[in-house]
PDB file of N, CA and C in Angstrom:
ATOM      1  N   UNK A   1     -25.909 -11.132  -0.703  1.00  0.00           N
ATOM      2  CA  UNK A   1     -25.938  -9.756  -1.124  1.00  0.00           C
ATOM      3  C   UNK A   1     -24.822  -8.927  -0.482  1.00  0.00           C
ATOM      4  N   UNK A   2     -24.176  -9.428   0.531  1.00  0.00           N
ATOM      5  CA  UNK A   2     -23.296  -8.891   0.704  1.00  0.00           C
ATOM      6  C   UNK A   2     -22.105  -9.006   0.072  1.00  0.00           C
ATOM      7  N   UNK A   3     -20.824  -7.602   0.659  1.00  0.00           N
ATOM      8  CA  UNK A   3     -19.782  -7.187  -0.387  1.00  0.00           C
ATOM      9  C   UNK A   3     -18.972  -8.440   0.353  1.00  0.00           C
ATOM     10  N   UNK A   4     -18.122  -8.464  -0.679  1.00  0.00           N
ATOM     11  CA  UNK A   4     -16.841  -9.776  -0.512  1.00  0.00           C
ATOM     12  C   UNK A   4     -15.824  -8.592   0.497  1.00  0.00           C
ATOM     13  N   UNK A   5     -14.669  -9.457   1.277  1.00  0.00           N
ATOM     14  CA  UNK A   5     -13.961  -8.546   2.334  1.00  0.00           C
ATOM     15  C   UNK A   5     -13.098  -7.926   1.080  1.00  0.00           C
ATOM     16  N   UNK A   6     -12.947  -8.481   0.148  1.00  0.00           N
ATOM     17  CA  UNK A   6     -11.911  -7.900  -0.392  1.00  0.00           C
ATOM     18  C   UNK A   6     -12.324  -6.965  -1.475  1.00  0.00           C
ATOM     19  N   UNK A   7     -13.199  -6.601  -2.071  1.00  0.00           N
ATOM     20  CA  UNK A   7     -14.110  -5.682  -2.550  1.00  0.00           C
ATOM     21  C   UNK A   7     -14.389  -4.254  -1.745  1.00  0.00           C
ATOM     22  N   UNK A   8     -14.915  -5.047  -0.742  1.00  0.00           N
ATOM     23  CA  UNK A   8     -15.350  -3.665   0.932  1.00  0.00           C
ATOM     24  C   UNK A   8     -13.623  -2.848   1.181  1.00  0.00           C
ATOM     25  N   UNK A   9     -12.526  -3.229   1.236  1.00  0.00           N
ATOM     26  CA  UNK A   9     -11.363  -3.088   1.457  1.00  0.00           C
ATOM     27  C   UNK A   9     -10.756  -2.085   0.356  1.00  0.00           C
ATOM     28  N   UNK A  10     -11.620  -2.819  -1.398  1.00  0.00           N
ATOM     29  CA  UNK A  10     -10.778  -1.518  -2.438  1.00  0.00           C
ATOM     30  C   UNK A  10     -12.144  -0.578  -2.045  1.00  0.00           C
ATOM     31  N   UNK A  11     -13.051  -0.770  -2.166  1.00  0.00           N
ATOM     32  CA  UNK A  11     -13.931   0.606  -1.771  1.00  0.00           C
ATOM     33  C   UNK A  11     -13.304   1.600  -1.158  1.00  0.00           C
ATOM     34  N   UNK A  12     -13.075   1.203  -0.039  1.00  0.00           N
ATOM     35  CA  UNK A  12     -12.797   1.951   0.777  1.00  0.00           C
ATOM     36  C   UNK A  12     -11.688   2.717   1.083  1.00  0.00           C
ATOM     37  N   UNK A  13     -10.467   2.122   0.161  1.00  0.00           N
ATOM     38  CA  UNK A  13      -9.464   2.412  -0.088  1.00  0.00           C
ATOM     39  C   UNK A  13      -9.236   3.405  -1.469  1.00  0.00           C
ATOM     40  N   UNK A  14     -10.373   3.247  -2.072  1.00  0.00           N
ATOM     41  CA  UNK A  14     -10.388   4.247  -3.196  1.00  0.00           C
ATOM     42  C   UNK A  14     -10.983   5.615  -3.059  1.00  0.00           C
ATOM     43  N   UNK A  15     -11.935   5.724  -2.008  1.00  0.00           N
ATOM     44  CA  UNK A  15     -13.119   6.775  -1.658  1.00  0.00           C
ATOM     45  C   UNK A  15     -12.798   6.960  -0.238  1.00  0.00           C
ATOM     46  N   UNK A  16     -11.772   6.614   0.506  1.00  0.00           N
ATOM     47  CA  UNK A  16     -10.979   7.433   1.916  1.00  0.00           C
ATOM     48  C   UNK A  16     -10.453   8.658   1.388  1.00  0.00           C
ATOM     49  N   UNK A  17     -10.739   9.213   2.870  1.00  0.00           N
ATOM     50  CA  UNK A  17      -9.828  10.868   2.642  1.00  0.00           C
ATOM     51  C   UNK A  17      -8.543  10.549   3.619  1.00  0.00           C
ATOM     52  N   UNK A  18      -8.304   9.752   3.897  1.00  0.00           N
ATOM     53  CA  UNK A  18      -7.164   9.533   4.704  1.00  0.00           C
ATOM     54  C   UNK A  18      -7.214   7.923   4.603  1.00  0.00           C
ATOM     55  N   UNK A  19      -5.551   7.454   5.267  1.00  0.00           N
ATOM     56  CA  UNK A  19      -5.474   6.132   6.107  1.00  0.00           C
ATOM     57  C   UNK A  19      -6.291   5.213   6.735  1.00  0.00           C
ATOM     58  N   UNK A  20      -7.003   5.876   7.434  1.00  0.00           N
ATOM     59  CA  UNK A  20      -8.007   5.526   8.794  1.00  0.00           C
ATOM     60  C   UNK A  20      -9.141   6.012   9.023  1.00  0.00           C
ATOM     61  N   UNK A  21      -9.466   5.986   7.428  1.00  0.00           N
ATOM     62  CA  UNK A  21     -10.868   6.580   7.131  1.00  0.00           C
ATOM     63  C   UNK A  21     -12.057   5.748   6.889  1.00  0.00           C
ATOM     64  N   UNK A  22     -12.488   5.502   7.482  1.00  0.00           N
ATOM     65  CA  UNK A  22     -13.724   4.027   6.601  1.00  0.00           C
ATOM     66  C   UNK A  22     -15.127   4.095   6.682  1.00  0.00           C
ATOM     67  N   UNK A  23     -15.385   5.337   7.731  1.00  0.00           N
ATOM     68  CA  UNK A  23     -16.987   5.888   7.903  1.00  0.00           C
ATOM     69  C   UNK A  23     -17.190   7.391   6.718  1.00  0.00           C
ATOM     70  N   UNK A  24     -16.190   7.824   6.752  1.00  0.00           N
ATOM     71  CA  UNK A  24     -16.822   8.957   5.926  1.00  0.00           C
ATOM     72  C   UNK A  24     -17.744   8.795   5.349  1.00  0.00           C
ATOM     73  N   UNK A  25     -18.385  10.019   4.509  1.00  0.00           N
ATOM     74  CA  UNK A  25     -19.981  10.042   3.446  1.00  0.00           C
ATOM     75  C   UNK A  25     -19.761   9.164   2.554  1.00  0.00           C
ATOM     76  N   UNK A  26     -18.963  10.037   1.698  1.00  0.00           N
ATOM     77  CA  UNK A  26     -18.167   9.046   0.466  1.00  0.00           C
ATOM     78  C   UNK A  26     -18.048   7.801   0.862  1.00  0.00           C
ATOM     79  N   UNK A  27     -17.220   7.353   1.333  1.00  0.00           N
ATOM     80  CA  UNK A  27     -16.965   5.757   1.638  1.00  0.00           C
ATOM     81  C   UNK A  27     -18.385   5.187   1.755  1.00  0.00           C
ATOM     82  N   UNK A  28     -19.161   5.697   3.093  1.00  0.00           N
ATOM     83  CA  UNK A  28     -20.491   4.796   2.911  1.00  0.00           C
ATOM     84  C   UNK A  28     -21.248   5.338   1.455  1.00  0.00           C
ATOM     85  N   UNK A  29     -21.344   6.278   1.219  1.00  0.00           N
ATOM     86  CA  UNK A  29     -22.119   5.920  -0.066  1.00  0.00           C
ATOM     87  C   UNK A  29     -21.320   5.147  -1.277  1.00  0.00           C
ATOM     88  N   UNK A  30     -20.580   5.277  -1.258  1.00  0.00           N
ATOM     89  CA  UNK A  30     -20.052   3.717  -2.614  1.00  0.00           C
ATOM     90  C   UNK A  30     -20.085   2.666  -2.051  1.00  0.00           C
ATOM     91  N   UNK A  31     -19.970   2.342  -0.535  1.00  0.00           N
ATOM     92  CA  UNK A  31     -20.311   0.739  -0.784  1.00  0.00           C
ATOM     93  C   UNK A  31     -22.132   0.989  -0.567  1.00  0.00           C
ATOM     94  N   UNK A  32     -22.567   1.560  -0.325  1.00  0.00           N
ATOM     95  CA  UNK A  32     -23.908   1.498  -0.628  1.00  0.00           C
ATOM     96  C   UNK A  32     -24.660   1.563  -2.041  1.00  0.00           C
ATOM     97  N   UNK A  33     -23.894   1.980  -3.078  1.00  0.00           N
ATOM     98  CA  UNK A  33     -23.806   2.114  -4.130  1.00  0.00           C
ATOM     99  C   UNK A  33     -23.777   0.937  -4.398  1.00  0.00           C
ATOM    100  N   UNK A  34     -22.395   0.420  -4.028  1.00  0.00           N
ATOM    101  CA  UNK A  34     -21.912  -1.120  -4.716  1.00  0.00           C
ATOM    102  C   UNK A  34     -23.248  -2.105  -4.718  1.00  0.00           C
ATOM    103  N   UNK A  35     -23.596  -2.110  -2.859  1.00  0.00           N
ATOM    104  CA  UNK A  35     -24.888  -3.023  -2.676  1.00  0.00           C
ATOM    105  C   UNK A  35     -25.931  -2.639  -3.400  1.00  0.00           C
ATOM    106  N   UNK A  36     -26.025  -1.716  -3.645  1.00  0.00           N
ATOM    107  CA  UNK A  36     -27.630  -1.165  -4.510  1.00  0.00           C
ATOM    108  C   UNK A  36     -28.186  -1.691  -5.902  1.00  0.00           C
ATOM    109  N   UNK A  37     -26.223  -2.073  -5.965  1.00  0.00           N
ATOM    110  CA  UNK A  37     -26.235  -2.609  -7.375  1.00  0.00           C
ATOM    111  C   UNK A  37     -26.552  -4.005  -7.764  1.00  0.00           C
ATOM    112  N   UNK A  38     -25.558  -4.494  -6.544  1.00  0.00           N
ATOM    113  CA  UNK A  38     -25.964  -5.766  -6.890  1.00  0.00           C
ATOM    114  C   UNK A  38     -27.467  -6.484  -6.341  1.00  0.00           C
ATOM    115  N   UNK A  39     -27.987  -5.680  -5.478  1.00  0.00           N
ATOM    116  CA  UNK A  39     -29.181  -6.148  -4.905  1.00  0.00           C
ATOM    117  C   UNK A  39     -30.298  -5.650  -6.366  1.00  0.00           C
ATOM    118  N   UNK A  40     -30.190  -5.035  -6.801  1.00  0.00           N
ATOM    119  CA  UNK A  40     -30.609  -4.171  -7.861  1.00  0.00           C
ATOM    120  C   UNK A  40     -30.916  -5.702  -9.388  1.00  0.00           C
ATOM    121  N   UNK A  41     -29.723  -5.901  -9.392  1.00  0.00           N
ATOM    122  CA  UNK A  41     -29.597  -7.424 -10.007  1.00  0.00           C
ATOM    123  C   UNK A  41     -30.365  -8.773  -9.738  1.00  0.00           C
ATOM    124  N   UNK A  42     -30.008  -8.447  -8.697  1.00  0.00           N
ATOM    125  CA  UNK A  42     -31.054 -10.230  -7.990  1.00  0.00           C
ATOM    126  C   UNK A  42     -32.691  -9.896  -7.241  1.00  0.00           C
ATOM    127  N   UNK A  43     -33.044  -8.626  -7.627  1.00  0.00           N
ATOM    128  CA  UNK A  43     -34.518  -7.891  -7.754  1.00  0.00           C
ATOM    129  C   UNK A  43     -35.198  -8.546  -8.787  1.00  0.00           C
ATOM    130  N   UNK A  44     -34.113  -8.385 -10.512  1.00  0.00           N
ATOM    131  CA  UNK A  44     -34.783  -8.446 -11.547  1.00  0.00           C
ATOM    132  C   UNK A  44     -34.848  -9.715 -11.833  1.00  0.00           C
ATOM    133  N   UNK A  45     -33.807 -10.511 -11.453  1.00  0.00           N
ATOM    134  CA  UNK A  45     -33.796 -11.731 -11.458  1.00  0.00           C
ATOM    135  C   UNK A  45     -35.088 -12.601 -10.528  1.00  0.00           C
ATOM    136  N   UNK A  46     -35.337 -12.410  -9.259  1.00  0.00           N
ATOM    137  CA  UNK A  46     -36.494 -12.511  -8.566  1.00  0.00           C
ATOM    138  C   UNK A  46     -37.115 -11.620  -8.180  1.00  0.00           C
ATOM    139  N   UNK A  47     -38.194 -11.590  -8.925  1.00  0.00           N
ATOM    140  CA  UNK A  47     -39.294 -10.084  -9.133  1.00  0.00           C
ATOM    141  C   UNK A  47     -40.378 -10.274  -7.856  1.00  0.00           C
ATOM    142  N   UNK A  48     -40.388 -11.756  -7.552  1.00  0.00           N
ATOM    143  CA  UNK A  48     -41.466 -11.945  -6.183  1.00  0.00           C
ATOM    144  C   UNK A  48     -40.522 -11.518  -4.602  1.00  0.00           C
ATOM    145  N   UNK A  49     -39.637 -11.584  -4.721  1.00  0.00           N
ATOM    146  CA  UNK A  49     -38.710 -11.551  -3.347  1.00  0.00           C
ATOM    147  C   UNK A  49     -39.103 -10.183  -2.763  1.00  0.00           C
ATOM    148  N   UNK A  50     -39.875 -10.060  -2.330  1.00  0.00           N
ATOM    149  CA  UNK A  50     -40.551  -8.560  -1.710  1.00  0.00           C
ATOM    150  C   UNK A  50     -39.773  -8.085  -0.641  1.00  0.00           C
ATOM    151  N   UNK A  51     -38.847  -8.948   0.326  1.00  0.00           N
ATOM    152  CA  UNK A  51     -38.110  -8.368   1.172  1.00  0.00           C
ATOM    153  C   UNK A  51     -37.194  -7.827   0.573  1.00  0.00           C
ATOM    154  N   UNK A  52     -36.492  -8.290  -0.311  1.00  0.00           N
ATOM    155  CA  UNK A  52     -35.298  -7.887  -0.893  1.00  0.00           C
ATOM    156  C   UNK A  52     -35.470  -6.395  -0.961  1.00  0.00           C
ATOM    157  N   UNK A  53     -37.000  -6.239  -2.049  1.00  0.00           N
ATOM    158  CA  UNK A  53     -36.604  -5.015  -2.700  1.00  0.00           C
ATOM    159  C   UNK A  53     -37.382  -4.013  -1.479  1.00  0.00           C
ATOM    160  N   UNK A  54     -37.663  -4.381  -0.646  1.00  0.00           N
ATOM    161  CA  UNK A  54     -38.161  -3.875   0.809  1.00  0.00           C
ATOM    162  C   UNK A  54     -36.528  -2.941   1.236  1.00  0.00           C
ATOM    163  N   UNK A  55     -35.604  -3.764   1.454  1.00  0.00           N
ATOM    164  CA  UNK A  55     -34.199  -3.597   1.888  1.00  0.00           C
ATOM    165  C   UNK A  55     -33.670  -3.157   0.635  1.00  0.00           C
ATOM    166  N   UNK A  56     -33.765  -2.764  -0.602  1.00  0.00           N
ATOM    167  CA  UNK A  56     -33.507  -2.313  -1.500  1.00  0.00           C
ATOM    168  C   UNK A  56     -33.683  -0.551  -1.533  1.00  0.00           C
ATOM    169  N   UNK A  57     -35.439  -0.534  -1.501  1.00  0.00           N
ATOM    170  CA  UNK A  57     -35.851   0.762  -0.874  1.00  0.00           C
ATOM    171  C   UNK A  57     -35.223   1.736  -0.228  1.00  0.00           C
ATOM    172  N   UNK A  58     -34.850   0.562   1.244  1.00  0.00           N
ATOM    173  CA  UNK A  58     -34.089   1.447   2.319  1.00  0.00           C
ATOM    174  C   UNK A  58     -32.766   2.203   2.052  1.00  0.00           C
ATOM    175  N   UNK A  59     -32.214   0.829   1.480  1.00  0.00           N
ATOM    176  CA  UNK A  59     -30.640   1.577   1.100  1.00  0.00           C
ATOM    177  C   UNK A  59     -30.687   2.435   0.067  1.00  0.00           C
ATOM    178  N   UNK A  60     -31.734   2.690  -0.570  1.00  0.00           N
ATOM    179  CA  UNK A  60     -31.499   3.983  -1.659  1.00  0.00           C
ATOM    180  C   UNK A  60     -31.980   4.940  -0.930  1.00  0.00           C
ATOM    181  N   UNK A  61     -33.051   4.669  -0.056  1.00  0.00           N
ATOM    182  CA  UNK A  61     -33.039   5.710   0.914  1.00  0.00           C
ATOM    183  C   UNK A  61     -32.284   6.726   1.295  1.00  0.00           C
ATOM    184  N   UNK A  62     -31.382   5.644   2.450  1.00  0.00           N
ATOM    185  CA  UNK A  62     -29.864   6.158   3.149  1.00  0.00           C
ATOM    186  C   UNK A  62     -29.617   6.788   2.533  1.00  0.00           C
ATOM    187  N   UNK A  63     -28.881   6.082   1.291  1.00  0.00           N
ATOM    188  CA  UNK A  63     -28.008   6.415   0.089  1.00  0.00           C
ATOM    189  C   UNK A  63     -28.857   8.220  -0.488  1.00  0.00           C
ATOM    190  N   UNK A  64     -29.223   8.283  -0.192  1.00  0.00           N
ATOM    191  CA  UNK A  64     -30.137   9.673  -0.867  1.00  0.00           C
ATOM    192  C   UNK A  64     -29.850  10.565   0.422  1.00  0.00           C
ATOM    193  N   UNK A  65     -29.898  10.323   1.681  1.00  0.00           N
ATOM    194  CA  UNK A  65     -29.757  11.083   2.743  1.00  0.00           C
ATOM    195  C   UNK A  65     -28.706  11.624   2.958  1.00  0.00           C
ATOM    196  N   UNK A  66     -27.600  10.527   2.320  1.00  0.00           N
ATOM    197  CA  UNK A  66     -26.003  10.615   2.918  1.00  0.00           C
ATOM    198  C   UNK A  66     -26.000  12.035   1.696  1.00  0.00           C
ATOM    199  N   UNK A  67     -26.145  11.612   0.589  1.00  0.00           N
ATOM    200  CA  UNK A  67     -25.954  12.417  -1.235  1.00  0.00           C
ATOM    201  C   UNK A  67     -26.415  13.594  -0.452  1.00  0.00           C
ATOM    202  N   UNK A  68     -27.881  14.176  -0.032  1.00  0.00           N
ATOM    203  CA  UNK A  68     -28.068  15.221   0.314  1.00  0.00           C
ATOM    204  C   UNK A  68     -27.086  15.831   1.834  1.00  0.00           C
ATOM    205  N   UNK A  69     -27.086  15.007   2.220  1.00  0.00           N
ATOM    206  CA  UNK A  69     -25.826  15.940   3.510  1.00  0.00           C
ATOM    207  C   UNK A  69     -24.490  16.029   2.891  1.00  0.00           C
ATOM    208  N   UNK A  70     -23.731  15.694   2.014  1.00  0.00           N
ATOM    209  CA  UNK A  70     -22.865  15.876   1.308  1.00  0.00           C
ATOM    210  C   UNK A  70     -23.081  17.216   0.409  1.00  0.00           C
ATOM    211  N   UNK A  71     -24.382  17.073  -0.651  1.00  0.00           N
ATOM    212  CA  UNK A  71     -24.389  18.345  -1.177  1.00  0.00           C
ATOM    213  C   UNK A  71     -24.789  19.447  -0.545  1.00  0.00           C
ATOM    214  N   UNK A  72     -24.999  19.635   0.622  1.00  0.00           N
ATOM    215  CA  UNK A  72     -25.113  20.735   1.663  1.00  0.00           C
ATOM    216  C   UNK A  72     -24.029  21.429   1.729  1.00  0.00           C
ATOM    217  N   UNK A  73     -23.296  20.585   2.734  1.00  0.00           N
ATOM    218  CA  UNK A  73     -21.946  20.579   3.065  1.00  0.00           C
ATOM    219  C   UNK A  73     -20.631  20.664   2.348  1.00  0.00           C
ATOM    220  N   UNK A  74     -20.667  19.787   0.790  1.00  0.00           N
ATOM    221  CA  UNK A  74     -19.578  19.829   0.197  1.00  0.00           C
ATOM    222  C   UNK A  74     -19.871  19.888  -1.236  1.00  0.00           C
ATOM    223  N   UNK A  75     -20.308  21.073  -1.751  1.00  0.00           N
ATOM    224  CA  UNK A  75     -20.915  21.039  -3.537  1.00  0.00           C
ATOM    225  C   UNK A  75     -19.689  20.171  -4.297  1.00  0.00           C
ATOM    226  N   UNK A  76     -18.404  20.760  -4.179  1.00  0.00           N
ATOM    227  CA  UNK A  76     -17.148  20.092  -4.871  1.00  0.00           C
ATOM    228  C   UNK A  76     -17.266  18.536  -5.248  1.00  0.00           C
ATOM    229  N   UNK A  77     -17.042  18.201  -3.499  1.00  0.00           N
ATOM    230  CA  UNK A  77     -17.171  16.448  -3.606  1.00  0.00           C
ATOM    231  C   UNK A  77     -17.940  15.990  -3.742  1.00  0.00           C
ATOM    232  N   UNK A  78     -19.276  16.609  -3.661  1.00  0.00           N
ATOM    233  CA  UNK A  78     -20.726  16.232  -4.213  1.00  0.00           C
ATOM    234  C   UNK A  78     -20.626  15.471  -5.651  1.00  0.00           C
ATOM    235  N   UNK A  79     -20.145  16.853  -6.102  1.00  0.00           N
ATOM    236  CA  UNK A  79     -20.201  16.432  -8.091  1.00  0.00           C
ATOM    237  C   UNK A  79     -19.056  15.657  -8.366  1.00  0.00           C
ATOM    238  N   UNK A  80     -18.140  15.455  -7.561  1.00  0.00           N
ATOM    239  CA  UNK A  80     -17.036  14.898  -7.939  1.00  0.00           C
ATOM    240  C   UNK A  80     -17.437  13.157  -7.912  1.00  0.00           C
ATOM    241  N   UNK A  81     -18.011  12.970  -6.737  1.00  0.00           N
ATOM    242  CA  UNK A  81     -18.329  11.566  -6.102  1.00  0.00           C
ATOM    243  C   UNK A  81     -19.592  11.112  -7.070  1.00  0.00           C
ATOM    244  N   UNK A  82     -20.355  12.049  -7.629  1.00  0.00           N
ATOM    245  CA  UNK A  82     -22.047  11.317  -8.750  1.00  0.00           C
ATOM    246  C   UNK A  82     -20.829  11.041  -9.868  1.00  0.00           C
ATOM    247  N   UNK A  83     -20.109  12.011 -10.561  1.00  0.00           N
ATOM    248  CA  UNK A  83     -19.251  11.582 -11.184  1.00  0.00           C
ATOM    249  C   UNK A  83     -18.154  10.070 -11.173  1.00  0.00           C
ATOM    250  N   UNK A  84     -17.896   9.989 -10.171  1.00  0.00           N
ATOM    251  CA  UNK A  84     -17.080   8.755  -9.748  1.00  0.00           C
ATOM    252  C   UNK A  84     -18.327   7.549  -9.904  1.00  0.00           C
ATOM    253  N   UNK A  85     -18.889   7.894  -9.349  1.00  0.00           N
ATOM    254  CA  UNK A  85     -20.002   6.612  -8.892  1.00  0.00           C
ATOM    255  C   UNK A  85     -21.044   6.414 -10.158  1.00  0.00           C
ATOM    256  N   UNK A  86     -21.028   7.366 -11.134  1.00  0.00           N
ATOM    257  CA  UNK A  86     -22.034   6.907 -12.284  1.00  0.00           C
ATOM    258  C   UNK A  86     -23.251   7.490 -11.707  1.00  0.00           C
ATOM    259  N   UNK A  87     -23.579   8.231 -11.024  1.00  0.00           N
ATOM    260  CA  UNK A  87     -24.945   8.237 -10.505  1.00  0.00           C
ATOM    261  C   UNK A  87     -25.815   9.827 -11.302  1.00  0.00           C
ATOM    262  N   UNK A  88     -26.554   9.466 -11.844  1.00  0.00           N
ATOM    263  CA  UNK A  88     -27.378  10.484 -12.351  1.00  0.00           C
ATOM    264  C   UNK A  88     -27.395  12.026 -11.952  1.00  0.00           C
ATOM    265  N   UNK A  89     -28.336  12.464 -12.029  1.00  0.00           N
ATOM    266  CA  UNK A  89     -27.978  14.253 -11.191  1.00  0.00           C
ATOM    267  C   UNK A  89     -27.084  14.869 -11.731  1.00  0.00           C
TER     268      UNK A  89
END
């Protein structure tokens, strides 16, 4: 379920606000995105794997925590980033 290095690398390189950026909101929420997705996939595929979608939960969790401290803080990149990312709202 994890991202390939070279996948994690364009993420992050697409959703940096700088060079030497790799924690920002943005950044973690698209690769959390990315994982959501594909864990999201191998859920439906194994519907009994209860940890999975245990750790599935969580990261939409996060992923919802990070979205709301972003739209606090930054309405602009808020809508800009659901836009980028496909995400509802």
């Amino acid at each position: 379920m994890l991202l390939e290095k070279d996948e994690k690398n364009q993420i992050i390189k697409d959703f940096a606000q700088g060079p030497q950026d790799t924690g920002s909101v943005e950044v973690q929420i698209a690769l959390l995105t990315k994982t959501i997705r594909q864990l999201t996939e191998h859920c439906q595929k194994n519907a009994k794997d209860f940890s999975s979608k245990r750790g599935l939960l969580k990261m939409v969790c996060r992923r919802r925590g990070f979205l709301r401290y972003l739209e606090r803080n930054n309405v602009a990149k808020y809508k800009e980033l659901i836009d980028r990312l496909g995400l509802r709202k």
